[in-house]
C-alpha atoms as a PDB file:
ATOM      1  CA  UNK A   1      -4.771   2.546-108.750  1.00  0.00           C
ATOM      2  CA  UNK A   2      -1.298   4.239-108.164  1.00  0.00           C
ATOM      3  CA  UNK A   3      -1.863   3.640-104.111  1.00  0.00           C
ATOM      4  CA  UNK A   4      -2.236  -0.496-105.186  1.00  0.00           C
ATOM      5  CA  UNK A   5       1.572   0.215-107.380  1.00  0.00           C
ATOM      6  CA  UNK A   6       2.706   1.955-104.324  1.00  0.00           C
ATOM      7  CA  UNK A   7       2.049  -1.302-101.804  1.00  0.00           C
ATOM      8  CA  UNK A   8       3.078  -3.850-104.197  1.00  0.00           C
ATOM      9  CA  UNK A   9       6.463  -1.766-104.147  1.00  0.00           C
ATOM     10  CA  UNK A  10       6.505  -1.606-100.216  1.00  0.00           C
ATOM     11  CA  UNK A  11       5.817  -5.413 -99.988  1.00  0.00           C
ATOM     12  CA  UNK A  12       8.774  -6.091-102.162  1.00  0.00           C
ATOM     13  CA  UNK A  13      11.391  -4.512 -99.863  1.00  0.00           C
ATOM     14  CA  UNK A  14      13.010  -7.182 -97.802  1.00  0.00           C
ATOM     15  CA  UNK A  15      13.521  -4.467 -94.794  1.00  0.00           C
ATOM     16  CA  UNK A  16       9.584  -3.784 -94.676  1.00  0.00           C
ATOM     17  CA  UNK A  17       8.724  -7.694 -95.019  1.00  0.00           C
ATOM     18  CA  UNK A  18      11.353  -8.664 -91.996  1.00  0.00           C
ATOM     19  CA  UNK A  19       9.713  -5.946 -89.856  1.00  0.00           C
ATOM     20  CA  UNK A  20       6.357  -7.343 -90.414  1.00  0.00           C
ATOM     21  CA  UNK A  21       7.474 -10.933 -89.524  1.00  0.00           C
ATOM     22  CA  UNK A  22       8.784  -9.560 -86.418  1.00  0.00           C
ATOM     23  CA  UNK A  23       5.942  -8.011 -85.431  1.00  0.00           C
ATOM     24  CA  UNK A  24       4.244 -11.451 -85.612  1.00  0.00           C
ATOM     25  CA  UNK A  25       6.007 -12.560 -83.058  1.00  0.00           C
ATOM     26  CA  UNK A  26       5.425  -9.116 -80.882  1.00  0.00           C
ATOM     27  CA  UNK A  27       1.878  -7.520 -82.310  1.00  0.00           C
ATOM     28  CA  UNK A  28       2.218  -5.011 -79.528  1.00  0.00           C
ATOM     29  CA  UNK A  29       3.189  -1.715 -79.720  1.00  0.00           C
ATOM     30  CA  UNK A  30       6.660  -0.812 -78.728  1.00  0.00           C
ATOM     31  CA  UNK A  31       6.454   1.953 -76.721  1.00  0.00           C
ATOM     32  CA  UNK A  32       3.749  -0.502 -74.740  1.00  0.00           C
ATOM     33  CA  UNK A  33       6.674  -2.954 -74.248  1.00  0.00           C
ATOM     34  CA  UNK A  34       8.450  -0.861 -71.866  1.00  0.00           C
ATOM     35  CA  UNK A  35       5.213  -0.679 -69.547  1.00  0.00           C
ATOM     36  CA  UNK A  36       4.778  -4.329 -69.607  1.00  0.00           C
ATOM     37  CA  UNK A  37       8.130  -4.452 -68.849  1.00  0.00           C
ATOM     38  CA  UNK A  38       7.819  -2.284 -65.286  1.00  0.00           C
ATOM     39  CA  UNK A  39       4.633  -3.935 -64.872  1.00  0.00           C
ATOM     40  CA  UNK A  40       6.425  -7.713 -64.559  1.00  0.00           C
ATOM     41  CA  UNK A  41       9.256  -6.069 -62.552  1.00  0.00           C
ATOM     42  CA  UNK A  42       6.679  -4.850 -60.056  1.00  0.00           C
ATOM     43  CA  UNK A  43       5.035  -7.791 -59.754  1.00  0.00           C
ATOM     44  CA  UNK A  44       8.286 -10.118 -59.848  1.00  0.00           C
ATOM     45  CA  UNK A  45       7.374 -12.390 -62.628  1.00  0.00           C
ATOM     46  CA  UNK A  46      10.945 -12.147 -64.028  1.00  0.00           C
ATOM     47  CA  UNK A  47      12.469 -12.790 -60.855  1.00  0.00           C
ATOM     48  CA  UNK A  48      10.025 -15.821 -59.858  1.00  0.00           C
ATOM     49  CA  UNK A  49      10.860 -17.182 -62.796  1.00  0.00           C
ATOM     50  CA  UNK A  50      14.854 -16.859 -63.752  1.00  0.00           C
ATOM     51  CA  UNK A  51      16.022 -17.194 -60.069  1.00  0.00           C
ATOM     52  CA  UNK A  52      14.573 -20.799 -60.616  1.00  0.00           C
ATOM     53  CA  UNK A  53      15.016 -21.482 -63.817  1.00  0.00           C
ATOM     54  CA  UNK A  54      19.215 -20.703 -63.264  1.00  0.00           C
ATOM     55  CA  UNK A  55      19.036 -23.008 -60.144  1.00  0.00           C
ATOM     56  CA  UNK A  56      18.047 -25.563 -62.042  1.00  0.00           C
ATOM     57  CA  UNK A  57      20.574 -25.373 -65.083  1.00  0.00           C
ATOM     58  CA  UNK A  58      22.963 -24.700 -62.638  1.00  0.00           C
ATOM     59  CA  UNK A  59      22.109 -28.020 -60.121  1.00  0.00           C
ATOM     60  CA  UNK A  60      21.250 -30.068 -63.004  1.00  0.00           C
ATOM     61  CA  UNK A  61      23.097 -28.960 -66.259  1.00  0.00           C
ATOM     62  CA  UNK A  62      26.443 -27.432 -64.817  1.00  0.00           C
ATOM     63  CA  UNK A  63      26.668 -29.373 -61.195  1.00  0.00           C
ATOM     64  CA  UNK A  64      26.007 -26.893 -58.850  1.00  0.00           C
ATOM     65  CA  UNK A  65      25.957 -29.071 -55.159  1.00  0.00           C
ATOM     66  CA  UNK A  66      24.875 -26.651 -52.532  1.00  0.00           C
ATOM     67  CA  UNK A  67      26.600 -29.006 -50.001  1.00  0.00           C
ATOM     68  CA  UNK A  68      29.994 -27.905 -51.156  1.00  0.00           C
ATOM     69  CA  UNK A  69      29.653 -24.278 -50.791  1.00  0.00           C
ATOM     70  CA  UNK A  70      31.358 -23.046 -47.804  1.00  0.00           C
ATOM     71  CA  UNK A  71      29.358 -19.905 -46.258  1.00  0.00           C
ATOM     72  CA  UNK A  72      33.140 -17.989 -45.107  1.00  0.00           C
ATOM     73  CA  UNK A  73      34.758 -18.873 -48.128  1.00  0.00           C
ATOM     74  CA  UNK A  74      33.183 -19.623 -50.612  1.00  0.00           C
ATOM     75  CA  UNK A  75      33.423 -22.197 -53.695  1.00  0.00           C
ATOM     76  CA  UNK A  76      34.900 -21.234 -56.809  1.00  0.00           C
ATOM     77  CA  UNK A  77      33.411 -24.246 -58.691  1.00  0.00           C
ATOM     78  CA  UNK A  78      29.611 -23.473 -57.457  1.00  0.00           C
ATOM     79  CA  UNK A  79      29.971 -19.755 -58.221  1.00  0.00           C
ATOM     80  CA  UNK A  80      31.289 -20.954 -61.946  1.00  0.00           C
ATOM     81  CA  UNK A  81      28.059 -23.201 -61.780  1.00  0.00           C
ATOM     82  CA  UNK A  82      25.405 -20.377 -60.917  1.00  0.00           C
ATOM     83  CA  UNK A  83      27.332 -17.969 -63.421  1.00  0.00           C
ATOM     84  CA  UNK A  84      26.778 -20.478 -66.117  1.00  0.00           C
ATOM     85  CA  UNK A  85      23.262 -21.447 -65.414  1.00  0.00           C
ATOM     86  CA  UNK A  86      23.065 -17.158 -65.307  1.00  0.00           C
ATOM     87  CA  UNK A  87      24.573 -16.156 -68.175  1.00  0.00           C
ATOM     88  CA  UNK A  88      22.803 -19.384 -70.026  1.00  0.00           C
ATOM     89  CA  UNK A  89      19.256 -17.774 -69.221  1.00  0.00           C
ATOM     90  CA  UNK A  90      20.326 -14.708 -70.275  1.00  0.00           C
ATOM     91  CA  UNK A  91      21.916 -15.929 -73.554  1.00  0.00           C
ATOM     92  CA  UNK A  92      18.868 -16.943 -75.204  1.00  0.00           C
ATOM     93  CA  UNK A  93      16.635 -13.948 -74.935  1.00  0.00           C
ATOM     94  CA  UNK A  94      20.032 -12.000 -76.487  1.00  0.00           C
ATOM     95  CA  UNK A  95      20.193 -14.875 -78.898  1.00  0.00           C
ATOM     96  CA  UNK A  96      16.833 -14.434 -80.018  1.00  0.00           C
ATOM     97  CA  UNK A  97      16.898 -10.975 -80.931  1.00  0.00           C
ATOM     98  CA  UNK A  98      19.877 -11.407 -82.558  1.00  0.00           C
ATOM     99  CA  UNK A  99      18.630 -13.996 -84.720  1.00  0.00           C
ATOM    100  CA  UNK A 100      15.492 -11.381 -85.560  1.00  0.00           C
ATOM    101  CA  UNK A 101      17.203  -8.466 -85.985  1.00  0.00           C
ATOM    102  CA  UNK A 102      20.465  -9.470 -88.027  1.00  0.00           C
ATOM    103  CA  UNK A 103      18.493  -9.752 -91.687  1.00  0.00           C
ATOM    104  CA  UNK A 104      18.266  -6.396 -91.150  1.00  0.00           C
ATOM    105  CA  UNK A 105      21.775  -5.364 -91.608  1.00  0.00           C
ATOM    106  CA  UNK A 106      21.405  -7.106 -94.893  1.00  0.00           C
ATOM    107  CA  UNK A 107      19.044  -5.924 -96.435  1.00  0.00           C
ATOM    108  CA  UNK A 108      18.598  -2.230 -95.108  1.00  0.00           C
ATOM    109  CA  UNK A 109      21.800  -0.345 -97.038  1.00  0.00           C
ATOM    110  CA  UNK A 110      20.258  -1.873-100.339  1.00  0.00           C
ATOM    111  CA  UNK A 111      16.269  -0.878 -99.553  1.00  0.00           C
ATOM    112  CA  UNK A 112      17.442   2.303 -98.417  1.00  0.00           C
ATOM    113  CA  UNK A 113      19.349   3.174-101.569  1.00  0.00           C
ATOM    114  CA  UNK A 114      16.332   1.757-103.512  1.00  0.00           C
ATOM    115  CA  UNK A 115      13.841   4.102-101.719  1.00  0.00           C
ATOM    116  CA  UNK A 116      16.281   6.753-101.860  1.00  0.00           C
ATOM    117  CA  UNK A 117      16.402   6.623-105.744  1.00  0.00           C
ATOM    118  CA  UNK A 118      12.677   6.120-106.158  1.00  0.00           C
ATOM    119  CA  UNK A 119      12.202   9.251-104.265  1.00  0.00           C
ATOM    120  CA  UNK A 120      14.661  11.334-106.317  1.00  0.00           C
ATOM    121  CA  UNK A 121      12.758   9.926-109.715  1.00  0.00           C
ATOM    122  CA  UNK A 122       9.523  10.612-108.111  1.00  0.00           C
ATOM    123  CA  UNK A 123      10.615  14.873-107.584  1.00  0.00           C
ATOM    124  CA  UNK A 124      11.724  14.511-110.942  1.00  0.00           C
ATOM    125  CA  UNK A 125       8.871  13.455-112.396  1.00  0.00           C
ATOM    126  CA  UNK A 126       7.257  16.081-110.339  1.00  0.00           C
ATOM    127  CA  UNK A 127       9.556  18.870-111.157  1.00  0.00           C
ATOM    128  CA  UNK A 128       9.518  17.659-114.976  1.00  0.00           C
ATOM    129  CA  UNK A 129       5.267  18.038-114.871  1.00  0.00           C
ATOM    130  CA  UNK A 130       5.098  21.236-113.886  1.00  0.00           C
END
């Protein structure tokens, strides 16, 4: 019975219920992230898929014209093209996580205080048993 009062308590806390929504979106484990992560960098996935992906924004979204870059000098208005259609594909993946992780900031300070004091009454009621 007290380990059923013990989980509703844990479900309460805003920090624990914003980590299990995130791991919705990622059910893996973490520490297996960083393998997949090698694994699509071997393979080239991320590479076969951004280097187009920023071509396109760029040509289509920020008016990148390959016909105006000169190959000696270069073109200051293409190269602010590609670095736009870049730093657009690399925006969202930041943007994401920032969007996931910034609840936590919220809520964290108070659920840690909370758990903090629980503890502390819990070794009192301990202490105050014995």
């Amino acid at each position: 019975m007290d380990s059923w009062i013990a989980m509703k308590a844990v479900i309460r806390v805003q920090t624990f219920q914003i980590i299990v929504l995130q791991g919705i979106v990622g059910s893996l484990p973490w520490t297996a992230m960083v393998f997949f992560i090698m694994r699509f960098e071997l393979i080239g996935s991320f590479s076969s898929f951004a280097a187009p992906i920023v071509g396109i924004l760029s040509e289509k979204i920020y008016g990148y014209d390959p016909k105006f870059v000169n190959p000696l000098f270069g073109s200051k208005q293409e190269a602010f093209a590609l670095s736009r259609g870049l730093f657009s594909v690399m925006a969202l993946p930041f943007g994401l996580c920032s969007l996931f992780y910034s609840p936590l900031c919220l809520t964290y300070k108070r659920d840690h205080e909370s758990a903090r004091l629980a503890s502390l009454k819990e070794q009192e009621s301990i202490h105050d048993t014995r």
